[in-house]
C-alpha atoms as a PDB file:
ATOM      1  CA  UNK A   1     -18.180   1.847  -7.731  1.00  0.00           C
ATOM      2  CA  UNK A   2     -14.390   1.478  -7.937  1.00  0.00           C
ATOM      3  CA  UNK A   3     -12.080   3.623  -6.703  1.00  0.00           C
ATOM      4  CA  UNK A   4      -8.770   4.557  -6.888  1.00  0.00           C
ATOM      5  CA  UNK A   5      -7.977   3.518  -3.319  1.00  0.00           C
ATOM      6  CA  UNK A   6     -10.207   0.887  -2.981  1.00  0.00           C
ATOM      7  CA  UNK A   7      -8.102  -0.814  -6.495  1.00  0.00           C
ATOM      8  CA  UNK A   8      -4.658   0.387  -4.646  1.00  0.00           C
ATOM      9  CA  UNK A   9      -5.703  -2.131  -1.486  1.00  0.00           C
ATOM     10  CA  UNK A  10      -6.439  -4.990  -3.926  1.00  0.00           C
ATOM     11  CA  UNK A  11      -3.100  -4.756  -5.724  1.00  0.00           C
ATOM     12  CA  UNK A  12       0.177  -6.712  -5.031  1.00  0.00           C
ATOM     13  CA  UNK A  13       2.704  -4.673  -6.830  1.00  0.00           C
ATOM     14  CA  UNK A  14       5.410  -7.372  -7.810  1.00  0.00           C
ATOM     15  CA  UNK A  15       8.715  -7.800  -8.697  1.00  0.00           C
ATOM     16  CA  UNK A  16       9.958 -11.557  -8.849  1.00  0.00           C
ATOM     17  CA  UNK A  17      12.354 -11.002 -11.545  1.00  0.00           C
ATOM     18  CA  UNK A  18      15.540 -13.467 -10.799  1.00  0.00           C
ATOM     19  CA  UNK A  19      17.552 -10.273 -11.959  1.00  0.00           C
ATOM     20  CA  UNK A  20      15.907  -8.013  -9.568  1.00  0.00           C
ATOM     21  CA  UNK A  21      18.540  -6.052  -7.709  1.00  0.00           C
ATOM     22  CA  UNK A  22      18.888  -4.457  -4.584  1.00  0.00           C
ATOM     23  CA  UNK A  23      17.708  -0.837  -6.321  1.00  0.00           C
ATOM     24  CA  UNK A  24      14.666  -2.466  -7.976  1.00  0.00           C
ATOM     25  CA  UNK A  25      13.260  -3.560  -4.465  1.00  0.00           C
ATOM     26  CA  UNK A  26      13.604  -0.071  -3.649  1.00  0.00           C
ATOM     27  CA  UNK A  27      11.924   1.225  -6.310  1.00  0.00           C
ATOM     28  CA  UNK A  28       9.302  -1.332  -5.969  1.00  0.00           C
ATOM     29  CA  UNK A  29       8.539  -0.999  -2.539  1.00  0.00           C
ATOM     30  CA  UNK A  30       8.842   3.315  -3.032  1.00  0.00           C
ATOM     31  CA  UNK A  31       5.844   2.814  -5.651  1.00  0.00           C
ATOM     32  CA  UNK A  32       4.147   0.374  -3.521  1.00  0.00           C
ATOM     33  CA  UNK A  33       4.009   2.902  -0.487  1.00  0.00           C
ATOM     34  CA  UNK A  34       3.614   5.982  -2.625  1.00  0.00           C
ATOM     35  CA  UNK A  35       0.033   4.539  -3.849  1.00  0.00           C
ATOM     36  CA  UNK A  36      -0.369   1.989  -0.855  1.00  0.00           C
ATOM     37  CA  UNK A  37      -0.534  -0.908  -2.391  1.00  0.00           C
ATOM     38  CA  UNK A  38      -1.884  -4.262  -0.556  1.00  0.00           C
ATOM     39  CA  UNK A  39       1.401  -5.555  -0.771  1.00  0.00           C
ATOM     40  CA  UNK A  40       4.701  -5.182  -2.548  1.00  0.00           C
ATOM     41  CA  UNK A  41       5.152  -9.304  -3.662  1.00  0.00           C
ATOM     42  CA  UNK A  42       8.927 -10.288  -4.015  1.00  0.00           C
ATOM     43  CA  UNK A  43      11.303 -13.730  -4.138  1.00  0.00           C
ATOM     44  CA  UNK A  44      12.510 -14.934  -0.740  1.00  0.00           C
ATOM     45  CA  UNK A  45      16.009 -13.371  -1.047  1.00  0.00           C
ATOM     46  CA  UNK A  46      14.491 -10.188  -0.727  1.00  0.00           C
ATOM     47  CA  UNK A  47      11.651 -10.441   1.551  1.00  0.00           C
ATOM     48  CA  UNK A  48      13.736  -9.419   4.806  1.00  0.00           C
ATOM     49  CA  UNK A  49      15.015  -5.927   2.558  1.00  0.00           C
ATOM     50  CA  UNK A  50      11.125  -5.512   1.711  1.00  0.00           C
ATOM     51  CA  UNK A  51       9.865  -5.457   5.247  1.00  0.00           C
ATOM     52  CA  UNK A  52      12.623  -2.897   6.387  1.00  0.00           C
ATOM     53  CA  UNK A  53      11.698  -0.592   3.801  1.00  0.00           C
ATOM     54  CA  UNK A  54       7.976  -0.655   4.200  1.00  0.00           C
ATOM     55  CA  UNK A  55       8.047  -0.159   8.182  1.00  0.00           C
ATOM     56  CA  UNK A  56       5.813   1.526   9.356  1.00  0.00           C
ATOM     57  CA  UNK A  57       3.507   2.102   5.858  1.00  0.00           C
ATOM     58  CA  UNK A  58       0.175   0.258   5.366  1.00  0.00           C
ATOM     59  CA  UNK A  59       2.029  -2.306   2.743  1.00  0.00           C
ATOM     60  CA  UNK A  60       2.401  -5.558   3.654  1.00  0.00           C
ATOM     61  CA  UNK A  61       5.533  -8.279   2.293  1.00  0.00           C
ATOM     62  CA  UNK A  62       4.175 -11.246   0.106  1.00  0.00           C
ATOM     63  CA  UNK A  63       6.678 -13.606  -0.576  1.00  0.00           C
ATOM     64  CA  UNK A  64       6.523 -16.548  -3.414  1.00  0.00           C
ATOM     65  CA  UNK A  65       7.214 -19.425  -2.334  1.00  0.00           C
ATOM     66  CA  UNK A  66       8.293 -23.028  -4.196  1.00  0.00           C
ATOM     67  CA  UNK A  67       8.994 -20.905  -7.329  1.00  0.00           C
ATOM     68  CA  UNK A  68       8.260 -20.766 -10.166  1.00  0.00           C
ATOM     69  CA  UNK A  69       7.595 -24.305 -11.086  1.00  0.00           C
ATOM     70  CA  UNK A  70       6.059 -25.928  -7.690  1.00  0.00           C
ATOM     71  CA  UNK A  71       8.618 -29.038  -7.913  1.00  0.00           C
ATOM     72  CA  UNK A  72      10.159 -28.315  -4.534  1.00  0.00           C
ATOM     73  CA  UNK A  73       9.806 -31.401  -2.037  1.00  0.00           C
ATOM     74  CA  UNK A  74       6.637 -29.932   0.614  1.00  0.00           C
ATOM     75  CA  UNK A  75       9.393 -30.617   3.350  1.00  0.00           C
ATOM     76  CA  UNK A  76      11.516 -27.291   1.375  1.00  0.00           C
ATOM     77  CA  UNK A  77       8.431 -25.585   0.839  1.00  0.00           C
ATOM     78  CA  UNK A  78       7.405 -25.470   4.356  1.00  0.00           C
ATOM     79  CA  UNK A  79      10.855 -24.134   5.612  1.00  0.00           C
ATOM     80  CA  UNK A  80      10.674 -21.312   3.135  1.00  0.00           C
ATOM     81  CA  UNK A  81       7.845 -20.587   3.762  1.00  0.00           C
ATOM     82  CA  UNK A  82       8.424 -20.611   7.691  1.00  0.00           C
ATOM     83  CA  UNK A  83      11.975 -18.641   7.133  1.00  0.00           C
ATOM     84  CA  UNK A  84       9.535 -15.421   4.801  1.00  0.00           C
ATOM     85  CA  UNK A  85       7.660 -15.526   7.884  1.00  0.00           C
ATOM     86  CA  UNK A  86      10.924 -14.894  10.045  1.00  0.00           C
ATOM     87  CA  UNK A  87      12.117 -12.170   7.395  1.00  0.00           C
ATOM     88  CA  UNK A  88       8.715 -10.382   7.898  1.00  0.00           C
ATOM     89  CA  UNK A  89       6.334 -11.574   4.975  1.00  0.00           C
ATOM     90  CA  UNK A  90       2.481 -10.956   5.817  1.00  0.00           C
ATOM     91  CA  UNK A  91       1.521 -12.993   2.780  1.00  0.00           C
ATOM     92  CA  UNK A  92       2.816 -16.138   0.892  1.00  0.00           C
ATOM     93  CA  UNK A  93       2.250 -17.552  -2.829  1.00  0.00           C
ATOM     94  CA  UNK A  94       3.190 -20.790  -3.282  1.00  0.00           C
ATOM     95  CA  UNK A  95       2.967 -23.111  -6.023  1.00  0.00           C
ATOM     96  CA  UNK A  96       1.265 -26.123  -5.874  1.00  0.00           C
ATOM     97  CA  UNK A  97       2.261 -29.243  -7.063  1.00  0.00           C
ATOM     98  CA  UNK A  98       1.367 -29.228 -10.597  1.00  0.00           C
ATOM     99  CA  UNK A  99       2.872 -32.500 -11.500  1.00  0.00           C
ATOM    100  CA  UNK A 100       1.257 -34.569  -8.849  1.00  0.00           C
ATOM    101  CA  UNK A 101      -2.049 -32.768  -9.599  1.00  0.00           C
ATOM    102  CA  UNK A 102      -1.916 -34.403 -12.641  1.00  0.00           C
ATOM    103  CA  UNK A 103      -0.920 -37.132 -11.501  1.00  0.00           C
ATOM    104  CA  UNK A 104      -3.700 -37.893  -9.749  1.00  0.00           C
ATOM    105  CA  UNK A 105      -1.743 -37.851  -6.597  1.00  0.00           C
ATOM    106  CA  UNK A 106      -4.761 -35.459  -4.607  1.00  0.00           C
ATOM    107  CA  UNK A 107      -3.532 -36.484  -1.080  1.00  0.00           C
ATOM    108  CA  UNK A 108      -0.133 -35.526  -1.981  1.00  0.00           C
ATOM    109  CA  UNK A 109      -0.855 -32.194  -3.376  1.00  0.00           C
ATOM    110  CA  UNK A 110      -3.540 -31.401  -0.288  1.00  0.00           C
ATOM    111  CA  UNK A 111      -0.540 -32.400   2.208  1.00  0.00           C
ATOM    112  CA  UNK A 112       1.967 -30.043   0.227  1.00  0.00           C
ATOM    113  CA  UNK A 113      -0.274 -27.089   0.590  1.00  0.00           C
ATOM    114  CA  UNK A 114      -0.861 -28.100   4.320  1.00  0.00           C
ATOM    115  CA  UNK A 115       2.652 -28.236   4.918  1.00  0.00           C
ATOM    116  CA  UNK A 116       3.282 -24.449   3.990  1.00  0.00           C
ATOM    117  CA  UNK A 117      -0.006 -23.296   5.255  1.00  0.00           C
ATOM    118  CA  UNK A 118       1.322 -24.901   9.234  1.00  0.00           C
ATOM    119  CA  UNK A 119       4.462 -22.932   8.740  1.00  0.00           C
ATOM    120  CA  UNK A 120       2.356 -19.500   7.738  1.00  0.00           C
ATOM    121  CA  UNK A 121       1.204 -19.277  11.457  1.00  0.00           C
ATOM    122  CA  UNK A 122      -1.140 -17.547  10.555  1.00  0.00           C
ATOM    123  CA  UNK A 123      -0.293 -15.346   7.459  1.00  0.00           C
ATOM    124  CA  UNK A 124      -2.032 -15.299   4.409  1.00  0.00           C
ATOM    125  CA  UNK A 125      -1.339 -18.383   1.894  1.00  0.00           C
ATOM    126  CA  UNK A 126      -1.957 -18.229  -1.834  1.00  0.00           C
ATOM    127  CA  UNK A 127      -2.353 -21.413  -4.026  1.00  0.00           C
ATOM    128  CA  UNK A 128      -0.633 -20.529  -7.605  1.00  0.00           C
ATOM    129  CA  UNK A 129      -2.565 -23.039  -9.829  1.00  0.00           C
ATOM    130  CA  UNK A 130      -0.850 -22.106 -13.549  1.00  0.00           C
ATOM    131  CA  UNK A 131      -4.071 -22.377 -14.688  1.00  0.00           C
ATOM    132  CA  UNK A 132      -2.671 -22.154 -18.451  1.00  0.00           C
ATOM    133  CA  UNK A 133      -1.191 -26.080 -17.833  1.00  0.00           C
ATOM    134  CA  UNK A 134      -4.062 -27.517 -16.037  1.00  0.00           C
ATOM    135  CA  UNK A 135      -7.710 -28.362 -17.721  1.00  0.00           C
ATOM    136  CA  UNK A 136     -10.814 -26.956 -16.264  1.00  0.00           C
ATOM    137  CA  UNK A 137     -11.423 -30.211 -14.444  1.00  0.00           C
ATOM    138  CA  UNK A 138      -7.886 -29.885 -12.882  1.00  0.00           C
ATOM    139  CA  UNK A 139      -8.208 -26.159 -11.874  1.00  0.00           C
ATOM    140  CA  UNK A 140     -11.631 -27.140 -10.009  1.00  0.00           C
ATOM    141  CA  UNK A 141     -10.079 -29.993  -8.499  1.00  0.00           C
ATOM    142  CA  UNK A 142      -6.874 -27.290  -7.337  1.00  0.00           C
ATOM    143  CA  UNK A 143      -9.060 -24.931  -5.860  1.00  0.00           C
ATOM    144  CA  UNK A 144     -11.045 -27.422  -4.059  1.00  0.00           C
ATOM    145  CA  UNK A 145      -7.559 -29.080  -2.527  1.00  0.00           C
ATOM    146  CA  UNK A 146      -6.333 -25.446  -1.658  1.00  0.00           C
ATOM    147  CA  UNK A 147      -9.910 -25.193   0.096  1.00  0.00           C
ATOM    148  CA  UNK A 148      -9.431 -28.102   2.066  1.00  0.00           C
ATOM    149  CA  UNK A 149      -5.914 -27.800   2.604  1.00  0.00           C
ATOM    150  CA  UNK A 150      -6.827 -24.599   4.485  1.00  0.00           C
ATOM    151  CA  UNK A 151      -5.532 -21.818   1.929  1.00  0.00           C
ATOM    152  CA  UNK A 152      -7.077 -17.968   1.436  1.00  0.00           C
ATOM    153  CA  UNK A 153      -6.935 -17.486  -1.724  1.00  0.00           C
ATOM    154  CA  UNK A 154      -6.430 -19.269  -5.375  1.00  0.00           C
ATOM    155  CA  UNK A 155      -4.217 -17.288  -7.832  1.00  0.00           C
ATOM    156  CA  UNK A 156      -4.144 -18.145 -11.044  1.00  0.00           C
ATOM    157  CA  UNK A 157      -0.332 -17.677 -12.793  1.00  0.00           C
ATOM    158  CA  UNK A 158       3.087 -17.196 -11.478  1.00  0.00           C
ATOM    159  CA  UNK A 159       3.318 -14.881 -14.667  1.00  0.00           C
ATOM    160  CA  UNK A 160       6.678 -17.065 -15.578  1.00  0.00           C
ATOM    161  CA  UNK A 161       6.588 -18.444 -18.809  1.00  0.00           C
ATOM    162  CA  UNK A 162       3.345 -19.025 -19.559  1.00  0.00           C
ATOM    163  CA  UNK A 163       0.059 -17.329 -20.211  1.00  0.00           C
ATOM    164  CA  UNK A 164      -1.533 -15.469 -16.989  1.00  0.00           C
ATOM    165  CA  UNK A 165      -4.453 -14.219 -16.067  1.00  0.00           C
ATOM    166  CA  UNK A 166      -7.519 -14.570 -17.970  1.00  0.00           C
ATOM    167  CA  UNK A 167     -11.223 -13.583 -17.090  1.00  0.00           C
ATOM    168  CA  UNK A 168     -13.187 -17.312 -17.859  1.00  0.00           C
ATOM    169  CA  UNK A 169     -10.257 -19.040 -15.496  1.00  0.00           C
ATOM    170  CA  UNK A 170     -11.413 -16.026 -12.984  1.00  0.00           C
ATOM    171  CA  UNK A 171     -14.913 -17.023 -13.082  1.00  0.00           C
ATOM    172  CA  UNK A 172     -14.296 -20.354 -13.248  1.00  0.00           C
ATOM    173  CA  UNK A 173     -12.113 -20.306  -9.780  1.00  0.00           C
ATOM    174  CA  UNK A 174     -14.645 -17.458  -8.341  1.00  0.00           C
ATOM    175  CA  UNK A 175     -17.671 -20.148  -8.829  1.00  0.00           C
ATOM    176  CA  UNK A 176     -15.624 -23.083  -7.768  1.00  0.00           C
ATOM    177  CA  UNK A 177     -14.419 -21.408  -4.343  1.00  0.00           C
ATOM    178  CA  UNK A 178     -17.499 -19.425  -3.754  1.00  0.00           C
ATOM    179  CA  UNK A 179     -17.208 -15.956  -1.996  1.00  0.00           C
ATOM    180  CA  UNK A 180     -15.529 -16.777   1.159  1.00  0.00           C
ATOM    181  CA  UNK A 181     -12.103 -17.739  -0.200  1.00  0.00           C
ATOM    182  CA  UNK A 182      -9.878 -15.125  -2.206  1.00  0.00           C
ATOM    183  CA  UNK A 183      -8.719 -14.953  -5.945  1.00  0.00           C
ATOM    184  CA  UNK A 184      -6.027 -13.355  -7.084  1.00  0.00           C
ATOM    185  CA  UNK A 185      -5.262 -12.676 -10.854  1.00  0.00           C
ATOM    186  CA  UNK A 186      -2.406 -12.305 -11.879  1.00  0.00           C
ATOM    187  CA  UNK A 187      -0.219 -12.819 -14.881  1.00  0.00           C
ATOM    188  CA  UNK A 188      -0.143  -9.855 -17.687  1.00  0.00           C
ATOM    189  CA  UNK A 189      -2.339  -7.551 -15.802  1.00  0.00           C
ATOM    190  CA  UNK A 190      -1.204  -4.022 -17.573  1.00  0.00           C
ATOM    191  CA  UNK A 191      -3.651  -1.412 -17.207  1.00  0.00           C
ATOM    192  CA  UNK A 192      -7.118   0.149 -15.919  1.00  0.00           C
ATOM    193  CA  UNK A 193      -9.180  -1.845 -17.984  1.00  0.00           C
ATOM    194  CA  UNK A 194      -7.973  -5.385 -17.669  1.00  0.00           C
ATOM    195  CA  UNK A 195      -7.657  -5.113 -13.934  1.00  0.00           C
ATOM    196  CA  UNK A 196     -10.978  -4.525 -13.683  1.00  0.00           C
ATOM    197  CA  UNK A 197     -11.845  -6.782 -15.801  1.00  0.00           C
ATOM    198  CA  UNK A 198     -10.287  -9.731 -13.753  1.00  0.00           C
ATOM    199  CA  UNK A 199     -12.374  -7.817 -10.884  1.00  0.00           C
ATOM    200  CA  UNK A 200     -15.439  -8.179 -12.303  1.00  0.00           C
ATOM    201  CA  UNK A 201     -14.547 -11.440 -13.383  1.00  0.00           C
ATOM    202  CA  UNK A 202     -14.326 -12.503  -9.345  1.00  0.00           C
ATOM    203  CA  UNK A 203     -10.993 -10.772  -8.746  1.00  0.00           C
ATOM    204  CA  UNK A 204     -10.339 -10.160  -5.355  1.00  0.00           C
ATOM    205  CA  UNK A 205      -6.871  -9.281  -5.661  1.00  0.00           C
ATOM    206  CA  UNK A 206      -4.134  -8.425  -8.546  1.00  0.00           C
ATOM    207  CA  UNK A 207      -0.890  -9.261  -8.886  1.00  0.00           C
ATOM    208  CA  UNK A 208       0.860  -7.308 -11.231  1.00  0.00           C
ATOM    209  CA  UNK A 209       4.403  -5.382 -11.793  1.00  0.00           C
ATOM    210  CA  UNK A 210       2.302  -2.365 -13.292  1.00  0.00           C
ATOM    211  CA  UNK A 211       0.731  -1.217 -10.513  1.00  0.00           C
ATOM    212  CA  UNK A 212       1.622   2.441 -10.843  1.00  0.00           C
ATOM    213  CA  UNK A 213       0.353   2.188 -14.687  1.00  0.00           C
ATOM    214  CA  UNK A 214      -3.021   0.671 -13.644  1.00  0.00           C
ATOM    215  CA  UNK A 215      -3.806   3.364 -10.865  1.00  0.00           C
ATOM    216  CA  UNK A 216      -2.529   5.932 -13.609  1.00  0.00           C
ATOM    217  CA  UNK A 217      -5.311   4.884 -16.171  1.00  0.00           C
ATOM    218  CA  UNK A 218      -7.853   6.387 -13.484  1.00  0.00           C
ATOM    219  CA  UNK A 219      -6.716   9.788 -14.420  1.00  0.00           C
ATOM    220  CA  UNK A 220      -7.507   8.987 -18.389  1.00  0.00           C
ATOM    221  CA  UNK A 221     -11.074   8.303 -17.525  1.00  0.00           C
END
């Protein structure tokens, strides 16, 4: 049975907004300790303000990395990734290489993940697929380069301009990853019922920027 603080532990509450300002990261990082989220998920810039604020709580930093669209060079990609690390990020989402993927260009897109997953030491890495650009040979194919690449989790939107999260692209990553390696939806998650939808789906994690309005639908049941 689901609970509310076993659904708080598989939410990153997010704010990647490129207007996001000093106050919001407060705010989102207040709500993200107030119902101990997994983590509070923000840009770069703002990973270093994210960790001071959440010292000492149970909420980790997740920082995206390569976005929104993936086209950074691997080379760029690995030194963000290693500089979120610095600033105190636990957790990194990075876009893969949707060009190359469909491309054809596997080794390429393999050795991009690679490069940010050596420069993690250690933290959690996240492979954002956009499933809403790729087929459902491609998004097999991306999940099985994340696998080999050494990645914890698929995630399935940035939530940027295009369509997120829905529950057959869950499923379909879920089966094509098996149990050991993490999913993450994430992309126009809004409430109680969709959430757990994606979980049931194979969810193992959310990201969302409604957090507090999810965990709130638990008192309208």
């Amino acid at each position: 049975m689901m609970t509310p603080e076993k659904l708080a532990k598989m939410i990153d509450h997010t704010n990647v907004k490129p207007n996001a300002s000093t106050e919001d990261i407060n705010a989102l990082c207040e709500e993200a300790s107030e119902y101990n989220f997994a983590c509070a998920c923000v840009t770069p810039v703002n990973v270093a303000l994210a960790s001071e604020l959440l010292k000492g709580t149970d909420v980790g930093v997740c920082a995206v990395i390569g976005f929104p669209f993936g086209t950074s060079k691997s080379e760029i990609k690995a030194f963000e990734a290693l500089v979120a690390v610095e600033d105190g990020a636990n957790e990194l989402d990075m876009v893969l290489n949707i060009g190359a993927l469909k491309s054809g260009l596997s080794r390429m897109v393999e050795r991009d993940i690679e490069h940010v997953v050596e420069s993690a030491e250690g933290m959690v890495v996240k492979v954002i697929i956009e499933t809403a650009l790729l087929t459902d040979d491609e998004k097999v194919e991306a999940c099985m380069l994340a696998k080999s690449a050494g990645a914890d989790y698929v995630k399935t939107s940035t939530g940027v301009g295009f369509p997120g999260a829905n529950a057959a692209d869950v499923k379909l990553l879920r089966e094509t990853v098996g149990q050991k390696m993490g999913v993450k939806a994430s992309g126009g998650i809004r409430n109680l019922k969709s959430a757990l939808e994606m979980i049931e789906a194979g969810a193992s994690k959310i990201g969302t920027s409604a957090g507090p309005s999810i965990m709130n639908g638990f008192k309208e049941l």
